[in-house]
Protein backbone atom coordinates (compact mmCIF):
# COMPACT_ATOMS: atom_id res chain seq x y z
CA UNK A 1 -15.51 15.26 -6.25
CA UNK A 2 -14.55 13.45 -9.39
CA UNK A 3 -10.79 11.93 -10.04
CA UNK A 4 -8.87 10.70 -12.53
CA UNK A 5 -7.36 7.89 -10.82
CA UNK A 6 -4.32 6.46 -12.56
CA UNK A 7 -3.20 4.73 -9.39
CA UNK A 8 -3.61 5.09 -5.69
CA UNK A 9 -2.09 3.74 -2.27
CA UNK A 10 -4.11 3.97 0.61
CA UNK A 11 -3.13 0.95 2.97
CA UNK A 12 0.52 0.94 4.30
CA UNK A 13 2.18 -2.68 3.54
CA UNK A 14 4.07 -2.81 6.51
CA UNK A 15 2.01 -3.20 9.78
CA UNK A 16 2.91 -1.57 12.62
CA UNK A 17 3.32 -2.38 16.54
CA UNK A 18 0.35 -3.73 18.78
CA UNK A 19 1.03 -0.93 21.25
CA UNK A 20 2.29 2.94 20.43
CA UNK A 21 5.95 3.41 21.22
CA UNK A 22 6.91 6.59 22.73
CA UNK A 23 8.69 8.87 20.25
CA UNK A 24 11.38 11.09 19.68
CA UNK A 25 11.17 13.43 22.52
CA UNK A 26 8.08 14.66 24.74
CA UNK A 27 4.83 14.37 22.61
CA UNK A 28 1.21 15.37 23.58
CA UNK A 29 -1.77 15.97 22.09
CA UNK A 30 -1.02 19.75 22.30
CA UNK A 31 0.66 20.06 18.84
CA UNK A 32 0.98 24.44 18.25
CA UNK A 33 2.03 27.30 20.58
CA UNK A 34 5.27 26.05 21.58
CA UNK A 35 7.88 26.85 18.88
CA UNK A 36 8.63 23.02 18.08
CA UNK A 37 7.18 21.62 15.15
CA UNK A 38 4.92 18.23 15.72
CA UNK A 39 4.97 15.10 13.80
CA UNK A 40 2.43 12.34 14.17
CA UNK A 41 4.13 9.18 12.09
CA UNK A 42 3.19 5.48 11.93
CA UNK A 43 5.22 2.86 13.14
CA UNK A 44 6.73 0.87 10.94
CA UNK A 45 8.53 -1.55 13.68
CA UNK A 46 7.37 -4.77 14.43
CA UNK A 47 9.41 -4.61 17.85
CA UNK A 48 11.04 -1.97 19.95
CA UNK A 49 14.26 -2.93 18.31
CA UNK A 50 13.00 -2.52 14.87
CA UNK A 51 11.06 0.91 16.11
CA UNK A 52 11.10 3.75 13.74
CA UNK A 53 12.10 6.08 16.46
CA UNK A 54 15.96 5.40 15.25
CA UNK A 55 15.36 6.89 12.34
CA UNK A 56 13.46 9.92 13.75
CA UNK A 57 15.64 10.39 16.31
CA UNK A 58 18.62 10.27 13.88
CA UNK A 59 16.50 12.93 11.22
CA UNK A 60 15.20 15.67 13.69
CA UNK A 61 19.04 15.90 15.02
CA UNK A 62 20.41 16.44 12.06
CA UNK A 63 17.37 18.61 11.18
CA UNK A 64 17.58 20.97 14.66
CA UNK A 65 21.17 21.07 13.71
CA UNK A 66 21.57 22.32 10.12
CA UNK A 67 18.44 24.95 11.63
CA UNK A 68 19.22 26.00 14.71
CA UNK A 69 15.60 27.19 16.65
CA UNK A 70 13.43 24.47 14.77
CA UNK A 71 12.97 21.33 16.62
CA UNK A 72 11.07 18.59 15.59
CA UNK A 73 8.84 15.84 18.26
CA UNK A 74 7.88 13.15 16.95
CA UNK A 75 4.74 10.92 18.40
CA UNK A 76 5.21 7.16 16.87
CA UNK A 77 1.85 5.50 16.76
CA UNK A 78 1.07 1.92 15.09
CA UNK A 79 -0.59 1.38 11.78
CA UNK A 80 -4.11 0.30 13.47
CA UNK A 81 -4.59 4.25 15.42
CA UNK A 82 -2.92 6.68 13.23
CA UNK A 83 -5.32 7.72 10.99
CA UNK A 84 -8.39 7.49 13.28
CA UNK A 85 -6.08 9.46 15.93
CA UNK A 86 -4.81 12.41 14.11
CA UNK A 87 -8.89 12.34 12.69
CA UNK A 88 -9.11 13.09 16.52
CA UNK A 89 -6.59 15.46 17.22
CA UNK A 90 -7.45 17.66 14.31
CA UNK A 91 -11.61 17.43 14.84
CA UNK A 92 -10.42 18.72 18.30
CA UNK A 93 -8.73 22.10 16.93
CA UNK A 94 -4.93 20.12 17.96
CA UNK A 95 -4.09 19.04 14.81
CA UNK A 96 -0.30 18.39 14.43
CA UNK A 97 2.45 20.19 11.98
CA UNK A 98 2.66 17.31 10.10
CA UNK A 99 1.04 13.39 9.70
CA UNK A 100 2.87 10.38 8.42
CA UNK A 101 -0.07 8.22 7.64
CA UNK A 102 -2.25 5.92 5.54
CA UNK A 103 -4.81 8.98 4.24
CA UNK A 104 -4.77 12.23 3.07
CA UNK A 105 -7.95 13.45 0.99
CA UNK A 106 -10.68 13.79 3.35
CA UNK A 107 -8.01 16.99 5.24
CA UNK A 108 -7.86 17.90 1.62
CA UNK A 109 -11.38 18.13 0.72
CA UNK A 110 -11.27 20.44 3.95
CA UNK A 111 -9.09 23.33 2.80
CA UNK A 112 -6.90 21.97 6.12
CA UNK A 113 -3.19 21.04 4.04
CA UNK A 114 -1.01 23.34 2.46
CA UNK A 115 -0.17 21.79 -0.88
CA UNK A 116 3.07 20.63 -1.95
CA UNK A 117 4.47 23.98 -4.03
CA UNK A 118 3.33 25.70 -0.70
CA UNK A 119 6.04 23.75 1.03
CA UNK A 120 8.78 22.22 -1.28
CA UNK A 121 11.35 23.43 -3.64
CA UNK A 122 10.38 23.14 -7.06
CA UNK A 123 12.90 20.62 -7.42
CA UNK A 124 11.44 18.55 -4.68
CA UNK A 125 8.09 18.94 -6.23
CA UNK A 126 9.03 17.37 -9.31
CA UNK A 127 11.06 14.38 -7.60
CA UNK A 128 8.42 12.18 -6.92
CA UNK A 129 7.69 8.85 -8.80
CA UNK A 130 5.11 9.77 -11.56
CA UNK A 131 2.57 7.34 -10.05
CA UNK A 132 2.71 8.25 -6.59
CA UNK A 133 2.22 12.20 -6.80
CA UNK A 134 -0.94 11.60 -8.92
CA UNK A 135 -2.23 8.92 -6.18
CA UNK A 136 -1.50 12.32 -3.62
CA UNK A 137 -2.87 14.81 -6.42
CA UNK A 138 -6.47 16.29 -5.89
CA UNK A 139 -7.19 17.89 -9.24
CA UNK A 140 -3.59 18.79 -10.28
CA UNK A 141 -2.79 19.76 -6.57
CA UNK A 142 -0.82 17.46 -5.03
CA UNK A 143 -1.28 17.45 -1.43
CA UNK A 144 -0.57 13.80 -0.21
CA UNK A 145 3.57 13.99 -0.05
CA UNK A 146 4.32 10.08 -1.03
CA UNK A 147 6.67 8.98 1.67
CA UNK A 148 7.79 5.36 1.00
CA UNK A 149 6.11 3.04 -1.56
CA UNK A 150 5.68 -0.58 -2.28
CA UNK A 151 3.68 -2.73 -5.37
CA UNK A 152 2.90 -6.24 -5.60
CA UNK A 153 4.34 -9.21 -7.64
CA UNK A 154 3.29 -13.09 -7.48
CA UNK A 155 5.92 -14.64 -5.51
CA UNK A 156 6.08 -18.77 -5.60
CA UNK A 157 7.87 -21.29 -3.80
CA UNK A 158 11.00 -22.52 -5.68
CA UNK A 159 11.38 -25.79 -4.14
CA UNK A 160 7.36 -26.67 -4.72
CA UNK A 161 7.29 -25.67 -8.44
CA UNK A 162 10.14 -28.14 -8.98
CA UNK A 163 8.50 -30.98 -7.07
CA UNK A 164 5.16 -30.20 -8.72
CA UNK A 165 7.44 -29.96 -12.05
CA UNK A 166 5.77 -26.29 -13.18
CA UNK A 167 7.42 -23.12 -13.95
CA UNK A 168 6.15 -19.33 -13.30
CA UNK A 169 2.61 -18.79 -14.42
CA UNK A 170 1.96 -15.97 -17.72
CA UNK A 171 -1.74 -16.45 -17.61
CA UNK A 172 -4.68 -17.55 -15.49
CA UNK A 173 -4.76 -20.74 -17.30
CA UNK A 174 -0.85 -21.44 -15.93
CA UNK A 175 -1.44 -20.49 -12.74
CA UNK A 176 -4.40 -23.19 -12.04
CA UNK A 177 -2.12 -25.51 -14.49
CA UNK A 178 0.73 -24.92 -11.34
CA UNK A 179 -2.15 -25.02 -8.70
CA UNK A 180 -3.39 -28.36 -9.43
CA UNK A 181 -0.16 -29.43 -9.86
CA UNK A 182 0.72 -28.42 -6.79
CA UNK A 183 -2.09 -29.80 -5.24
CA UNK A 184 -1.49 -32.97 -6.19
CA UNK A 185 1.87 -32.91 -4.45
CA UNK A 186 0.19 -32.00 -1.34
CA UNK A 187 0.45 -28.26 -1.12
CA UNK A 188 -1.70 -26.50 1.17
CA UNK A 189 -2.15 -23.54 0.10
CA UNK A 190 -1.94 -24.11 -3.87
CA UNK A 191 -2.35 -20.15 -4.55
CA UNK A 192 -3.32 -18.54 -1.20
CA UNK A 193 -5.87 -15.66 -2.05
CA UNK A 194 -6.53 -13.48 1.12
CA UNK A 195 -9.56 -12.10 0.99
CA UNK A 196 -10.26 -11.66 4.56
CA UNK A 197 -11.11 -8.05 6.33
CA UNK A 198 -7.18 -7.00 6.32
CA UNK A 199 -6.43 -6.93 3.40
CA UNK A 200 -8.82 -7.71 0.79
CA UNK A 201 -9.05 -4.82 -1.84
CA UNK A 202 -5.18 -4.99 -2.43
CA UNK A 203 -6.01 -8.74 -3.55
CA UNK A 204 -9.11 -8.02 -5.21
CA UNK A 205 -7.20 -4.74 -7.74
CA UNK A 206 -4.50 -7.33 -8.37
CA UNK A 207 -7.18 -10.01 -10.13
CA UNK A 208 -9.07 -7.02 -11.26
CA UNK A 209 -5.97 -5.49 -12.94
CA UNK A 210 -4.95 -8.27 -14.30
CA UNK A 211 -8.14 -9.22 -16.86
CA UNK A 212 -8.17 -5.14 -17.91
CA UNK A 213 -10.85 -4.20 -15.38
CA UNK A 214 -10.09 -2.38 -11.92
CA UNK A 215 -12.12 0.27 -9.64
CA UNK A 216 -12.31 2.87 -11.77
CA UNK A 217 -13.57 3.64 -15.63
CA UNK A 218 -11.15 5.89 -18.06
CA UNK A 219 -12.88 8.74 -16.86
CA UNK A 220 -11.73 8.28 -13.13
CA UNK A 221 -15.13 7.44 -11.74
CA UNK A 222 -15.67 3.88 -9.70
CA UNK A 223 -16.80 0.95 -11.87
CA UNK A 224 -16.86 -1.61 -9.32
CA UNK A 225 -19.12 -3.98 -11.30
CA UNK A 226 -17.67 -3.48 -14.16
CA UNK A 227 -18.47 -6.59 -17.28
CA UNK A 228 -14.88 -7.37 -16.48
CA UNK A 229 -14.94 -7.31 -12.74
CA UNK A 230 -17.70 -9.57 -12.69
CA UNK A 231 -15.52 -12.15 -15.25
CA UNK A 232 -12.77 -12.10 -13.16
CA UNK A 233 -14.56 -13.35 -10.08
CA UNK A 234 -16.43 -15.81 -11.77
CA UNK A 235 -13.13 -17.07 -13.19
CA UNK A 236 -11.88 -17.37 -9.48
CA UNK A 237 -14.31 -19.16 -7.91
CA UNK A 238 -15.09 -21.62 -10.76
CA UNK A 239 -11.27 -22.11 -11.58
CA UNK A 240 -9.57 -21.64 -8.12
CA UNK A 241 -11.89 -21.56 -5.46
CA UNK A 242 -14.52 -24.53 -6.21
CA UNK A 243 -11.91 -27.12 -6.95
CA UNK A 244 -10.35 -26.53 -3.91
CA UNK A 245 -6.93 -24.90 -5.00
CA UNK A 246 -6.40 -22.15 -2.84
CA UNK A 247 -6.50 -24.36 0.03
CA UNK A 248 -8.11 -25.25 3.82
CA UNK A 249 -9.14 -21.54 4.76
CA UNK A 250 -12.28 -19.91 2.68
CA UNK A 251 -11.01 -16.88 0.98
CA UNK A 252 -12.91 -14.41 2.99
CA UNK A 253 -11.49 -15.91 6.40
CA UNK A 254 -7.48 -15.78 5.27
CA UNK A 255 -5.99 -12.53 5.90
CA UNK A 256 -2.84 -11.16 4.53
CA UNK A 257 -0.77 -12.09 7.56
CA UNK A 258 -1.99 -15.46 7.63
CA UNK A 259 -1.67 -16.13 3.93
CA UNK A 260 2.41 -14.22 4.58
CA UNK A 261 3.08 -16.52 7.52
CA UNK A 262 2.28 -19.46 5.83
CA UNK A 263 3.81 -19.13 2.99
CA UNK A 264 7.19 -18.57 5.44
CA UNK A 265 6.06 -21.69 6.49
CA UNK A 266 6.57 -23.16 3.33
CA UNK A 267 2.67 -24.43 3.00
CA UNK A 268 2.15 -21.95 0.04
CA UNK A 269 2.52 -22.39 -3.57
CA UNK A 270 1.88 -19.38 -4.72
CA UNK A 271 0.40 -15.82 -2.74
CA UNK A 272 0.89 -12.08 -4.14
CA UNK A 273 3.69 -10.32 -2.11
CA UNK A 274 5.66 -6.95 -1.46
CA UNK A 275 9.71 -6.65 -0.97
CA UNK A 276 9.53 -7.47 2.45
CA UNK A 277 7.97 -10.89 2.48
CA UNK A 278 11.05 -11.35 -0.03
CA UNK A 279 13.41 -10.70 2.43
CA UNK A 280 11.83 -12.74 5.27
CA UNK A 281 11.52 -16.12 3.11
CA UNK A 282 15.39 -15.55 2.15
CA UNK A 283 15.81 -15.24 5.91
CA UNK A 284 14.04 -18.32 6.40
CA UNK A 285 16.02 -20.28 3.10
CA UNK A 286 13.03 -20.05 1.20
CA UNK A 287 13.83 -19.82 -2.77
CA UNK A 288 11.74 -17.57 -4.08
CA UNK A 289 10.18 -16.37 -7.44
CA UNK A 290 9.01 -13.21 -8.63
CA UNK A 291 6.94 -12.41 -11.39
CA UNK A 292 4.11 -10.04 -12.03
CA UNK A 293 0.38 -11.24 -11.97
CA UNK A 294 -0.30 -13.20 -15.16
CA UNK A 295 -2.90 -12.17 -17.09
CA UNK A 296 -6.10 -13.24 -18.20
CA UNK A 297 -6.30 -15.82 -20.86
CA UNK A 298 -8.62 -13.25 -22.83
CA UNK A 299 -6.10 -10.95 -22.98
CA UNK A 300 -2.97 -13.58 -23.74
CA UNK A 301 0.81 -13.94 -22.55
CA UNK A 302 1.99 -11.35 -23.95
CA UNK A 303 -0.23 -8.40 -23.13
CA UNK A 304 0.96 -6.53 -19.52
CA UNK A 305 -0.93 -5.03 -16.98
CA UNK A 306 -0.24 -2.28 -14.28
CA UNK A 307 0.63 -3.72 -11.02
CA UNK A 308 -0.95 -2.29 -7.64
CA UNK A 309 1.33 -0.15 -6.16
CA UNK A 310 0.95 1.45 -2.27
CA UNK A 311 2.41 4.38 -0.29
CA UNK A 312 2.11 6.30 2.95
CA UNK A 313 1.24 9.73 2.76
CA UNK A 314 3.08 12.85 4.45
CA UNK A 315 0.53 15.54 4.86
CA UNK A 316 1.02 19.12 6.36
CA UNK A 317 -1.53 20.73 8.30
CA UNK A 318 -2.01 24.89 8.27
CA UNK A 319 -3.86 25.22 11.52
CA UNK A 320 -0.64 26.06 13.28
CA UNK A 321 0.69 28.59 10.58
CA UNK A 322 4.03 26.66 10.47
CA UNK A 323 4.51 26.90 6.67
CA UNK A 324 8.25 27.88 6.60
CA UNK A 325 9.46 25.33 9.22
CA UNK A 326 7.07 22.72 7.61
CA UNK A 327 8.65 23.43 4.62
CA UNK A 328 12.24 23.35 5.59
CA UNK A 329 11.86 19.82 7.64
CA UNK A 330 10.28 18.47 4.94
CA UNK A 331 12.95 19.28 2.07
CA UNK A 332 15.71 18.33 4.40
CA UNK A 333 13.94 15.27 4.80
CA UNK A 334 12.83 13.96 1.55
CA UNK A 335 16.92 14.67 0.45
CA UNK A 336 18.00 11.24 -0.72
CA UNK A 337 19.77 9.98 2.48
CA UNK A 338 17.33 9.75 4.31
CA UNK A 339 14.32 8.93 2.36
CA UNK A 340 16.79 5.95 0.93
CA UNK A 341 17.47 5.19 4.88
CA UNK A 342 14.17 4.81 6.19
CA UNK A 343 12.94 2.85 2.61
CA UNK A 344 15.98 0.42 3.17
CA UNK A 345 15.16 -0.10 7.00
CA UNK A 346 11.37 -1.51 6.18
CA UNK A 347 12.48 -3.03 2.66
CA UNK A 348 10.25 -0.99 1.20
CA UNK A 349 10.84 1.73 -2.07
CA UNK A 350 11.48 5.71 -2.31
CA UNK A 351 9.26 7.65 -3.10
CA UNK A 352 11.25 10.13 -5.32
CA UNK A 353 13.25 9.57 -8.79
CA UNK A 354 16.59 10.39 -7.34
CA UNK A 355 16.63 8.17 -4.61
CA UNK A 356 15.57 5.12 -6.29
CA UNK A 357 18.34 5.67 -8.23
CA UNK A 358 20.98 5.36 -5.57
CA UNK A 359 20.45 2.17 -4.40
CA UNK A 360 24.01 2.03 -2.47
CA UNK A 361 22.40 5.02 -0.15
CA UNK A 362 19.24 2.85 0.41
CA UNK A 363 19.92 -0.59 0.20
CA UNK A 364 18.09 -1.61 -2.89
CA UNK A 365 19.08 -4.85 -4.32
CA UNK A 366 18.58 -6.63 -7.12
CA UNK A 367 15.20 -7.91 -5.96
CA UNK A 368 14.09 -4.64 -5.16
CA UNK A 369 14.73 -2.93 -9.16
CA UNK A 370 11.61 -5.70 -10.08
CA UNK A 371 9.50 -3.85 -7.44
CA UNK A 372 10.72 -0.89 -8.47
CA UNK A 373 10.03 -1.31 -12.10
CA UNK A 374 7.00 -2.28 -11.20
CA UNK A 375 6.20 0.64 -9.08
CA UNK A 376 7.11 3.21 -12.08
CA UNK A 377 4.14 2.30 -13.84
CA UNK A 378 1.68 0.88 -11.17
CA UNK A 379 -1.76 1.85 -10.38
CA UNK A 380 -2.88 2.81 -6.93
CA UNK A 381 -5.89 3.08 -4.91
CA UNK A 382 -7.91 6.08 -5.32
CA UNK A 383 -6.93 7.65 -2.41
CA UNK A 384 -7.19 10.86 -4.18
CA UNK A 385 -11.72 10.19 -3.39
CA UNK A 386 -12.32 11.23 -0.11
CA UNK A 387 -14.81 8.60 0.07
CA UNK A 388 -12.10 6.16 -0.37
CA UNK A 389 -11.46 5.51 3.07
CA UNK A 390 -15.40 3.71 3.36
CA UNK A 391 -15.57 2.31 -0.26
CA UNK A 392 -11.97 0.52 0.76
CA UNK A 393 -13.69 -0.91 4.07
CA UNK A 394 -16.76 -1.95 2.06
CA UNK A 395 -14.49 -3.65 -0.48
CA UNK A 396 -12.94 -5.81 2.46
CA UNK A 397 -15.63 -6.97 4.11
CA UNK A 398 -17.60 -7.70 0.99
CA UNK A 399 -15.66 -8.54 -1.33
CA UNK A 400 -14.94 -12.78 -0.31
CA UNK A 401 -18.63 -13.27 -0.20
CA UNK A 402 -18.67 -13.27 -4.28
CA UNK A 403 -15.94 -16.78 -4.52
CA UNK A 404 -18.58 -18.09 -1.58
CA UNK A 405 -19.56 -21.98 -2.64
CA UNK A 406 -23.03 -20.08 -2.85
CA UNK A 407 -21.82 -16.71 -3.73
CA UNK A 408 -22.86 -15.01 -6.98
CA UNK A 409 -19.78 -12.81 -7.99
CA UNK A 410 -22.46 -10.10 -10.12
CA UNK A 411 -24.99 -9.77 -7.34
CA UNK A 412 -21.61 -8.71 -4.64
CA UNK A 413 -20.23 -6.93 -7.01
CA UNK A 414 -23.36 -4.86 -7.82
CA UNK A 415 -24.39 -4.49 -4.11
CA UNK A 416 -20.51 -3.24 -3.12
CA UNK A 417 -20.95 -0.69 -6.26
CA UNK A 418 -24.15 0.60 -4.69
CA UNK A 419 -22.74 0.70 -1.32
CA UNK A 420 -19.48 2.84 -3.00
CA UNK A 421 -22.09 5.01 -4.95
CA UNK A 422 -23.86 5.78 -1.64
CA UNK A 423 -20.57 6.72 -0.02
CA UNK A 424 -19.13 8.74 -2.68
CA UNK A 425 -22.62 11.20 -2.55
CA UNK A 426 -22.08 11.65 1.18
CA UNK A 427 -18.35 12.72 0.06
């Protein structure tokens, strides 16, 4: 299947729980016969008193009540078993209503989603962020219903750019400027750059994206190993990597929860971030800086580049034959309340135009709009591939061998394009 992929989100940005939480209601793996519509969502609490099963709770209630004769259960699972369970469920003939989750295509590539005009008001249809319903389009069908949304911006420590006497980076050449800078003041982590198994591929797009290159070509097809892929990680490891500014950890041991926590330690310069981490370091009296990735020094200051943007994806399954109901849960609850409520909860971004307009109903602040802007003209993983899910996984664990002291960025780069080529004929 060939894509044009103008962005993509695969990867939530919030992890979830270590253990499923029960949710709303009685839930089982039996998920038709019964009259009562079943939702399989992701956690997006880090304890039971940050549990999404408020929110659900709150939603289906007012759902069952403005339709009388639909109820919805909900089954919260964390981040690290949703998509491999409702894989399950659904290989099993028990597929549920409806999925909150990190995937979407490969259910698509298997006739087993209604599409969105099968479900939504036209209205609704047309509401979501530009960015986001071609990341959930197959073709021109969109399938993947973008939930809640994120993108990335280089955050750095206020208080150690003073010290170090540097300001916010435009171009690679500033940011190792502020690393060694920072360095010498004793930083730890000058620029942490997590590319461990979690999270690598959202770190590797960023650097990508920001010298013109990325995973795909204009015509939507991968390009892992692209000329300018292959500059960019040279320019890492010689620049960053060899003379030890992106401190104590090698690149493809620091994960994204590492390189997060330690930066809310205050031991990090500088490390790409989401709204969330934002929030936390404020929490913490952390002064912090946004400002998007600077660019390479090829392209200059004053050229811009698309930031990576996420989202979760709603999906809607037709083995039950619950297309009306489907459809009137999910209109009800992509109105603006709520999507605004559950976005403001996580610190995280609507998926729709209207609600990211309304920031009183979701909490959006002033940090948020940069994330927002941001998000409006992002680019996203190519979800939309249904080999995405493998090429992602090959990305991670691949993709910190090429800033290795005696990696060579062209031959990873070539042998993670072959490995993507491979997947994408099985696909």
């Amino acid at each position: 299947m060939r894509r044009r992929i103008f962005g993509a989100a695969a990867t939530t940005v919030v992890l979830g729980l270590l253990m499923p939480l029960a949710g709303c209601g009685s839930s089982g793996d039996d998920a038709g016969g019964d009259g009562t519509l079943h939702l399989v969502a992701a956690e997006y609490g880090y304890t039971p008193a940050t549990s999404s099963k408020a929110f659900w709770d709150k939603v289906t209630a007012d759902f069952t009540a403005a339709h009388p004769g639909i109820e919805v259960d909900v089954k919260l699972l964390p981040w690290s078993d949703v998509d491999r369970e409702v894989s399950r469920m659904v290989k099993e003939g028990k597929a549920p209503d409806m999925a909150l989750m990190g995937s979407y295509s490969d259910f698509a590539a298997q006739g087993r989603l209604y599409a969105a005009d099968e479900l939504l008001s036209v209205t609704a249809e047309a509401n979501f962020l530009q960015p986001l319903a071609e990341a959930g389009s197959v073709g021109s069908t969109l399938y993947g219903l973008p939930f809640v949304a994120s993108s990335r911006l280089l955050f750095y420590n206020e208080a150690l750019f003073t010290k170090a006497g540097v300001s916010a980076p435009k171009t690679w050449s500033d940011l190792k400027s502020a690393a060694k800078a920072l360095k010498d003041k004793g930083v730890k982590y000058p620029y942490a750059l997590p590319l461990g198994p979690e999270e690598a591929h959202a770190e590797a797009m960023i650097w990508e994206l920001s010298n013109g290159g990325g995973y795909a070509d204009n015509s939507g097809n991968y390009s892992l190993a692209s000329d300018l892929n292959i500059q960019t990680w040279r320019w890492v490891k010689d620049n960053l990597v060899t003379p030890g500014l992106v401190g104590p950890t090698p690149p493809a041991q620091l994960n994204r929860a590492d390189a997060f926590a330690a930066f809310l330690r205050g031991e990090v310069g500088m490390v790409n971030g989401y709204p969330s981490l934002a929030y936390e370091a404020r929490d913490k009296g952390i002064g912090v800086g946004t400002v998007p990735m600077p660019v390479s020094d090829t392209l200059g200051a004053g050229e811009s580049t698309p930031a990576v943007g996420v989202a979760d994806w709603m999906t809607a399954f037709k083995q039950n034959g619950h297309r009306a109901e489907i459809g009137a849960f999910l209109d009800f609850l992509y109105q603006d309340k709520n999507l605004s409520d559950f976005a403001g909860r996580y610190h995280l971004l609507p998926s729709t135009v209207s609600a990211s307009r309304t920031p009183a109903g979701g909490g959006l602040d002033k940090k948020d709009e940069q994330f927002l802007t941001a998000l409006r003209g992002a680019q996203l993983y190519p979800v939309n591939d249904p080999s995405w899910v493998t090429v992602s996984d090959i990305i991670k664990r691949n993709i910190g061998r090429a800033v290795e002291p005696n990696g060579d960025p062209k031959a990873v780069l070539e042998e993670i394009a072959a490995q993507a080529k491979e997947a994408d004929k099985k696909h």
